[in-house]
PDB file of N, CA and C in Angstrom:
ATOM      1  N   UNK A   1       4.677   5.289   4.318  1.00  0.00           N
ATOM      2  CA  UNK A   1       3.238   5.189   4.458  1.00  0.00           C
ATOM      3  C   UNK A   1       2.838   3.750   4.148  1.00  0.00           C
ATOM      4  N   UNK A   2       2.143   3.471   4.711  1.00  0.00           N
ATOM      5  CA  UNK A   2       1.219   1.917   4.531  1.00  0.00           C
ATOM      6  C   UNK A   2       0.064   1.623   3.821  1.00  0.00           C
ATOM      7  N   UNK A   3       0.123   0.947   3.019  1.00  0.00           N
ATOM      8  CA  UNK A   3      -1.432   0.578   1.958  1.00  0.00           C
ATOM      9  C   UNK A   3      -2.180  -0.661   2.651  1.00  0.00           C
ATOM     10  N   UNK A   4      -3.262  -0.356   2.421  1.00  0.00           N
ATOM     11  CA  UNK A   4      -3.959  -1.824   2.252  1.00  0.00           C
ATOM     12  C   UNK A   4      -4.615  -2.152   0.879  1.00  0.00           C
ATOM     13  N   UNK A   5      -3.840  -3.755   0.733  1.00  0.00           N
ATOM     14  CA  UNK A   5      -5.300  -3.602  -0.336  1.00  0.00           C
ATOM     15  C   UNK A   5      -6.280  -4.165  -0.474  1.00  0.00           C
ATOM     16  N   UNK A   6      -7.220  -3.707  -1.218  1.00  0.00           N
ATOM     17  CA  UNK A   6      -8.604  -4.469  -1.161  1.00  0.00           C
ATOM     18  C   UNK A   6      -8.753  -5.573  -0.940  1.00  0.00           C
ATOM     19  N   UNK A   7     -10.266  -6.381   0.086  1.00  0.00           N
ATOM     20  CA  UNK A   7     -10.106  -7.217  -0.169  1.00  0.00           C
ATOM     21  C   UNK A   7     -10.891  -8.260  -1.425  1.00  0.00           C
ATOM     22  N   UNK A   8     -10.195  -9.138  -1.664  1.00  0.00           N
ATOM     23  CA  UNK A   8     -10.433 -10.174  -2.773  1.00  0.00           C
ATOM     24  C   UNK A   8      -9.350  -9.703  -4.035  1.00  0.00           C
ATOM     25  N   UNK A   9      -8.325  -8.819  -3.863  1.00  0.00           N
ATOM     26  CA  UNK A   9      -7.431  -8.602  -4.865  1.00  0.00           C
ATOM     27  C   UNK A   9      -6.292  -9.222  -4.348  1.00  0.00           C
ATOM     28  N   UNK A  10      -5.269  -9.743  -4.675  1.00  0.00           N
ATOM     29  CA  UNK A  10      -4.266 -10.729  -5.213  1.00  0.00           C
ATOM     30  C   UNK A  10      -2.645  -9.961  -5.726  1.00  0.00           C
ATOM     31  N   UNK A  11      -1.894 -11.348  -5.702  1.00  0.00           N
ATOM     32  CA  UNK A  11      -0.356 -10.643  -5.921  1.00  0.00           C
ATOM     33  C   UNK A  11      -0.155 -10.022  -7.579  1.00  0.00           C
ATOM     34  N   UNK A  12      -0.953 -10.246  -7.900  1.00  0.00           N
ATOM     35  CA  UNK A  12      -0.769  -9.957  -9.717  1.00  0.00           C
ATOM     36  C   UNK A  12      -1.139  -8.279  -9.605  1.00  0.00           C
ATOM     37  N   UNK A  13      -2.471  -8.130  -8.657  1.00  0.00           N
ATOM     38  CA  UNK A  13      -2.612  -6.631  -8.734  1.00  0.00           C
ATOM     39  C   UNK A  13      -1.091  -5.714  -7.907  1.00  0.00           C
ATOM     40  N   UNK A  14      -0.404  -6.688  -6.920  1.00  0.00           N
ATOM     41  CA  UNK A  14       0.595  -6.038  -5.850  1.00  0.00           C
ATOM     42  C   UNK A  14       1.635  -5.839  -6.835  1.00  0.00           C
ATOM     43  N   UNK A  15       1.897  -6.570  -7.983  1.00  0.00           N
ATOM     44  CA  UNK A  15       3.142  -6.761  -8.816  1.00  0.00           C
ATOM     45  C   UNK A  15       2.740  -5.798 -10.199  1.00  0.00           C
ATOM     46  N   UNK A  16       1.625  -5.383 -10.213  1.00  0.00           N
ATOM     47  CA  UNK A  16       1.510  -4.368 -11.411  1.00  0.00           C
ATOM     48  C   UNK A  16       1.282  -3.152 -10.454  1.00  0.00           C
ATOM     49  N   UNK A  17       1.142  -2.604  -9.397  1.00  0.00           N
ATOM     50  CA  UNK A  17       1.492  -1.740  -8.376  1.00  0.00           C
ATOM     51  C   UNK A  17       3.035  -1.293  -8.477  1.00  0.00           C
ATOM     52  N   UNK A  18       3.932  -2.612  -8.008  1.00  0.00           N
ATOM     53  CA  UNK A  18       5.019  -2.342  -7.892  1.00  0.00           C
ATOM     54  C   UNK A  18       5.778  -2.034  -9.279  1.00  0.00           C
ATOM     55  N   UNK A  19       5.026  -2.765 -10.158  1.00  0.00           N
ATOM     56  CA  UNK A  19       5.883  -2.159 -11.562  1.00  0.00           C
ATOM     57  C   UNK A  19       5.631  -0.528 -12.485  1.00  0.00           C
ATOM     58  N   UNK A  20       4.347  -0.514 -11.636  1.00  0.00           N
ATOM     59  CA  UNK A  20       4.122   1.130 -11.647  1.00  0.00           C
ATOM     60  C   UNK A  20       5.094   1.790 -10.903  1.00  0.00           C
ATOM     61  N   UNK A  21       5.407   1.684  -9.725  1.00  0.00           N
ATOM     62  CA  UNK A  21       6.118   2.107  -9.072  1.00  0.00           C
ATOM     63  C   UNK A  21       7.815   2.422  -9.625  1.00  0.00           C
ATOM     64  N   UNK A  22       8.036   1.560  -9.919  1.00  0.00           N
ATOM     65  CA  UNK A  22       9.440   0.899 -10.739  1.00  0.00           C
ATOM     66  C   UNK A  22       9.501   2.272 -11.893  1.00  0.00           C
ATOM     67  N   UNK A  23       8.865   1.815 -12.427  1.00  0.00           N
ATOM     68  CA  UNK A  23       8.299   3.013 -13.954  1.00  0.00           C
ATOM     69  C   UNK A  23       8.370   4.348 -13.467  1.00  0.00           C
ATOM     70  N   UNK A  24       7.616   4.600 -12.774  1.00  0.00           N
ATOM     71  CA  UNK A  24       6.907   5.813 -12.754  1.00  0.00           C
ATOM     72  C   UNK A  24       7.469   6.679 -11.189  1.00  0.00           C
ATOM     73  N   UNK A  25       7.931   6.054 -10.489  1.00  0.00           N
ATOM     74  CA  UNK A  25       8.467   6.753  -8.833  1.00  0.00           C
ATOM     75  C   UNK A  25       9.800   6.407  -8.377  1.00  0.00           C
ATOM     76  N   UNK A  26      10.046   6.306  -7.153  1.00  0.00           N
ATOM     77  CA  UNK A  26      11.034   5.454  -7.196  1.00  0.00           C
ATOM     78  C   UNK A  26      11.435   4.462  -7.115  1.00  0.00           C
ATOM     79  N   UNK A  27      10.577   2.973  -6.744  1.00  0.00           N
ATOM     80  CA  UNK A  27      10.695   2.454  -6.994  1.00  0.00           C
ATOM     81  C   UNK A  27      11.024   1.737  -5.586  1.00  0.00           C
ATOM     82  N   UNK A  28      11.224   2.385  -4.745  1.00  0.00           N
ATOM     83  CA  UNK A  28      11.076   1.890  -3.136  1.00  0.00           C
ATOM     84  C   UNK A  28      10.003   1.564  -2.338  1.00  0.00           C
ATOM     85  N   UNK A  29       9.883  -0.020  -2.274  1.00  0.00           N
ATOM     86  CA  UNK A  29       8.240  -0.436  -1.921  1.00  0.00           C
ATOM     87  C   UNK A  29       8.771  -1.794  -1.763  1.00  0.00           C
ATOM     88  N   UNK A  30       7.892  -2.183  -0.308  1.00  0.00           N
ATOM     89  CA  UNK A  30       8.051  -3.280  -0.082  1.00  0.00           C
ATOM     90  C   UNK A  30       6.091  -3.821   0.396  1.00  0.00           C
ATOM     91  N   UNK A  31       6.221  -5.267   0.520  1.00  0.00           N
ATOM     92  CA  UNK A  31       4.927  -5.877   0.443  1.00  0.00           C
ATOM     93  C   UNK A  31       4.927  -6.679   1.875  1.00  0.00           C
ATOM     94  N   UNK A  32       4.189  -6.649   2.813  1.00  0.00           N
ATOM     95  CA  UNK A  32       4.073  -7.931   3.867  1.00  0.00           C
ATOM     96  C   UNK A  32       2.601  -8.322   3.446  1.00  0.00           C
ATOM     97  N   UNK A  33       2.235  -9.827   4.359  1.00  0.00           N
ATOM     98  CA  UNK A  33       1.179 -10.009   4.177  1.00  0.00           C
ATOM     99  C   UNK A  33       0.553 -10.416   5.963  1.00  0.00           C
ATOM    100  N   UNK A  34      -0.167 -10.027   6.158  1.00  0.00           N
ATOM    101  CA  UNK A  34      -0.611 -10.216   7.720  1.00  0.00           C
ATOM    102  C   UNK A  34      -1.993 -10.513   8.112  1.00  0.00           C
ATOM    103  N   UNK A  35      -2.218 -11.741   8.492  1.00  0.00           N
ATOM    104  CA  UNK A  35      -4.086 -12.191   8.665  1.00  0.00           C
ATOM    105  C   UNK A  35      -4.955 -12.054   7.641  1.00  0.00           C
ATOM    106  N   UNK A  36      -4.186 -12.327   6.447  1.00  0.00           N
ATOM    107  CA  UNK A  36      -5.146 -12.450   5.462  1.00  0.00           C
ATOM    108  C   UNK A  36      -5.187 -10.785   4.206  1.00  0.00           C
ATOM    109  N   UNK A  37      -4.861 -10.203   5.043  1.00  0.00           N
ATOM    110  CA  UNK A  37      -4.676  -8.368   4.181  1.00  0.00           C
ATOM    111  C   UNK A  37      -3.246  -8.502   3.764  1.00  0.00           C
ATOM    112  N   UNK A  38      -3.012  -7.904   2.799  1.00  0.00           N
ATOM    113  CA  UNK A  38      -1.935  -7.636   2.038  1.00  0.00           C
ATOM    114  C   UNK A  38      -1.466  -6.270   1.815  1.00  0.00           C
ATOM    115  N   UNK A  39      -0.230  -5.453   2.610  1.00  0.00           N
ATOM    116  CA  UNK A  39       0.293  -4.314   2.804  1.00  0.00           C
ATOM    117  C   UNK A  39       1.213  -3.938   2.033  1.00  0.00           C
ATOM    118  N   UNK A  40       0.950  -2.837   1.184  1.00  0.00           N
ATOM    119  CA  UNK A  40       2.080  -2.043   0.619  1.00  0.00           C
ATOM    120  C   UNK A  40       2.554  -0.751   1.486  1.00  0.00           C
ATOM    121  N   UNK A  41       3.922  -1.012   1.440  1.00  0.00           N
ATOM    122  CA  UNK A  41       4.348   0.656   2.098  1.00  0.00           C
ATOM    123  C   UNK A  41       5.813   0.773   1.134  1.00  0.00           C
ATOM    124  N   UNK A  42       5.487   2.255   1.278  1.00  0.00           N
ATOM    125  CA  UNK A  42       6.228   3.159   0.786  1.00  0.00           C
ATOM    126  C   UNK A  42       6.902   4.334   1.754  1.00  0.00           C
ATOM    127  N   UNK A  43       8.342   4.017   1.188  1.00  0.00           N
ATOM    128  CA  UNK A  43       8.857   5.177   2.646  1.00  0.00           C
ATOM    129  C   UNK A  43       8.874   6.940   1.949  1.00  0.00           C
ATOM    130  N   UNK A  44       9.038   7.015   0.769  1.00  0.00           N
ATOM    131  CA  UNK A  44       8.844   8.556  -0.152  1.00  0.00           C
ATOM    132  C   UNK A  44       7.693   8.807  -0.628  1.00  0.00           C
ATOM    133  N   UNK A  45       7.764  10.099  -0.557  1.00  0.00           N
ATOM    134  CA  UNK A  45       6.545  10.901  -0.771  1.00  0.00           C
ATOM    135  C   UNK A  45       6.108  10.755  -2.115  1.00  0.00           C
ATOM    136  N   UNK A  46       6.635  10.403  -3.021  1.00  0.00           N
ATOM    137  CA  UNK A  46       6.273  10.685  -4.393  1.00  0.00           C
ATOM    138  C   UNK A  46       5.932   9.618  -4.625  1.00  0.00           C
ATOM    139  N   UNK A  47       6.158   8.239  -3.861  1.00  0.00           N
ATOM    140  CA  UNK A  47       5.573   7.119  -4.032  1.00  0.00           C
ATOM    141  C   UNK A  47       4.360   7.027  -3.709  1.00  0.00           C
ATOM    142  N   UNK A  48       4.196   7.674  -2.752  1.00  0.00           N
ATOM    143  CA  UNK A  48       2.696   8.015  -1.913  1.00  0.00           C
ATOM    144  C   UNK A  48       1.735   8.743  -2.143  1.00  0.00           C
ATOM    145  N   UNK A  49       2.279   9.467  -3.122  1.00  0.00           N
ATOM    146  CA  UNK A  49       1.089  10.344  -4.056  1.00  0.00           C
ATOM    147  C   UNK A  49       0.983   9.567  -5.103  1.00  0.00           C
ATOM    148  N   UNK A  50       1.752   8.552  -5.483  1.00  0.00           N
ATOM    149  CA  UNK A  50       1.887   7.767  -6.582  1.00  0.00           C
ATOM    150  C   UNK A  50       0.113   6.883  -6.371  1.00  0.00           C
ATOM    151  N   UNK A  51       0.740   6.455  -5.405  1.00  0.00           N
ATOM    152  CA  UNK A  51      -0.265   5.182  -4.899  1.00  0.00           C
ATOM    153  C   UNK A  51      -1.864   5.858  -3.985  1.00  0.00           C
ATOM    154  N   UNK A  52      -1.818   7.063  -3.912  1.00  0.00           N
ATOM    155  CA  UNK A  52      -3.141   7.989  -3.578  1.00  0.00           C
ATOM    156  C   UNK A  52      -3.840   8.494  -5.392  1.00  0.00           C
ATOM    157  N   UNK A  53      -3.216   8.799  -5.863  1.00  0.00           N
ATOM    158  CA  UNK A  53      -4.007   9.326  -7.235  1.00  0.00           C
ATOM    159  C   UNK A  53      -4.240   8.079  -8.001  1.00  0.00           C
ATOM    160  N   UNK A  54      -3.347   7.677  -8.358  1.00  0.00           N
ATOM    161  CA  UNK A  54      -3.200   6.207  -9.488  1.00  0.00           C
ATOM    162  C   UNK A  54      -3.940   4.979  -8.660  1.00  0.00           C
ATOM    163  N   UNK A  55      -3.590   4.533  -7.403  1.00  0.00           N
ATOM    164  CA  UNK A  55      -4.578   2.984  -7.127  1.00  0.00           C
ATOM    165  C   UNK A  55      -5.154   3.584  -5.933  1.00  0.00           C
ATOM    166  N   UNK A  56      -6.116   4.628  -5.737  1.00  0.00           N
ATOM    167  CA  UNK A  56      -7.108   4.466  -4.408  1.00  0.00           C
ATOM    168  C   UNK A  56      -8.192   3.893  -4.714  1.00  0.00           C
ATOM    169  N   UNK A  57      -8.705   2.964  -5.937  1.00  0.00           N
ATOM    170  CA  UNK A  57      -9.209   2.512  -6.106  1.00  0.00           C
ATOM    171  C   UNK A  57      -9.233   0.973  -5.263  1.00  0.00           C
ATOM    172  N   UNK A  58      -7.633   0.726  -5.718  1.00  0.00           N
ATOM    173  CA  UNK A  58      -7.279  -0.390  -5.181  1.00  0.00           C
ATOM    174  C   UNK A  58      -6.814  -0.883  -3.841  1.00  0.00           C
ATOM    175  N   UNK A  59      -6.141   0.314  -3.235  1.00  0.00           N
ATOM    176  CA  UNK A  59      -5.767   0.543  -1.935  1.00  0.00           C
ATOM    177  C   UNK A  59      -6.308   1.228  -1.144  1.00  0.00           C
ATOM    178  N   UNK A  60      -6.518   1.738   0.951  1.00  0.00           N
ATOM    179  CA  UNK A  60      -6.528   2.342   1.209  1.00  0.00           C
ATOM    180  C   UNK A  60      -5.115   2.394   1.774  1.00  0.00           C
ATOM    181  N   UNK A  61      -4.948   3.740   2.302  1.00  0.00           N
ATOM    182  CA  UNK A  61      -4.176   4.079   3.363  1.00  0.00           C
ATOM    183  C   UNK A  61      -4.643   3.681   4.685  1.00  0.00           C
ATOM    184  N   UNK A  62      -3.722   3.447   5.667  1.00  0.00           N
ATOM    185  CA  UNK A  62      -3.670   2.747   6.993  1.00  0.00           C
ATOM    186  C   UNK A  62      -2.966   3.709   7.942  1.00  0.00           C
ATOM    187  N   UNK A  63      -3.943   3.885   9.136  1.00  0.00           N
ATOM    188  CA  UNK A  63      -3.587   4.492  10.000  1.00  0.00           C
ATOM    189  C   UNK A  63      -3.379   3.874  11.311  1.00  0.00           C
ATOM    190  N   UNK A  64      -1.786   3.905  11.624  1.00  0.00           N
ATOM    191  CA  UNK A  64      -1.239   2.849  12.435  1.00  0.00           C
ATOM    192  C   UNK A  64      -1.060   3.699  13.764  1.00  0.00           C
ATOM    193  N   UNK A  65      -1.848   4.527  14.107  1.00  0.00           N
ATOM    194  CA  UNK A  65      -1.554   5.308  15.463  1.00  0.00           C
ATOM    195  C   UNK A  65      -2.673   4.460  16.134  1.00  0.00           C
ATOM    196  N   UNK A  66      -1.834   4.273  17.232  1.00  0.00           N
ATOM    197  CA  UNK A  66      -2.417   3.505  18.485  1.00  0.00           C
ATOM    198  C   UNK A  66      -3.222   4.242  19.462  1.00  0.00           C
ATOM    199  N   UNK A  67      -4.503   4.478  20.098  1.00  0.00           N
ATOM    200  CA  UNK A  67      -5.198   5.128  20.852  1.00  0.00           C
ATOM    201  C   UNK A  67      -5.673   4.854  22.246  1.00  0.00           C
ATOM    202  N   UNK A  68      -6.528   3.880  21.786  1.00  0.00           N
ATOM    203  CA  UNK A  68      -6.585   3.093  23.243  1.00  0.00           C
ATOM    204  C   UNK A  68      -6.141   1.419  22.887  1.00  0.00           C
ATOM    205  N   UNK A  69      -4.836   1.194  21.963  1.00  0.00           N
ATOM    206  CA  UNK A  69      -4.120  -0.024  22.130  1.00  0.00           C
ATOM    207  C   UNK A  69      -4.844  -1.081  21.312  1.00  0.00           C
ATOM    208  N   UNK A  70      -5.621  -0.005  20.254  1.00  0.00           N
ATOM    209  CA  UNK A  70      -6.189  -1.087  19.340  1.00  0.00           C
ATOM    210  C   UNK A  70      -5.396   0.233  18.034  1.00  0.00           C
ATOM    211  N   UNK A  71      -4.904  -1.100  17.115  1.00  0.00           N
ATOM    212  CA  UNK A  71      -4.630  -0.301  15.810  1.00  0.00           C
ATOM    213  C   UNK A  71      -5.172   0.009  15.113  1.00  0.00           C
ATOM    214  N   UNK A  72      -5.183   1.021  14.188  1.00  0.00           N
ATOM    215  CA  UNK A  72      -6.371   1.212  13.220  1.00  0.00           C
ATOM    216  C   UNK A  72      -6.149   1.097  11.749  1.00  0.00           C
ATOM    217  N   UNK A  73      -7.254   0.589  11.183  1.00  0.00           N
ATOM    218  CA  UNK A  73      -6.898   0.265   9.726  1.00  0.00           C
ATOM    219  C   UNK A  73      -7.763   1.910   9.102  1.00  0.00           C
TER     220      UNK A  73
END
């Protein structure tokens, strides 16, 4: 699954994300950064409930299904 995160938040919030992650899930999470937004994804489920209860504050989820060839955030 794919995060976004907010904007005007920074790698310090992506690196106390991931050290939650580390701690607390499994610990499988990687970061890109693309036009300015900054993406977390997670390929397990327990990471993904991790990052829905604990940071939806900080993140949304991203919905990458294509419709009419525009992606959607």
């Amino acid at each position: 699954m794919k995060f976004v995160l907010h904007p005007g938040l920074g790698y310090s919030t992506v690196h106390h994300i991931g050290d939650y992650l580390r701690n607390h899930g499994t610990g499988h999470h990687w970061i890109e950064r693309y036009r300015g937004d900054i993406f977390v994804f997670v390929p397990d489920g327990v990471d993904e409930a991790i990052l829905k209860n604990e940071f939806s504050d900080l993140l949304d989820p991203v919905d990458d299904t294509v419709t009419d060839r525009t992606p959607r955030r």
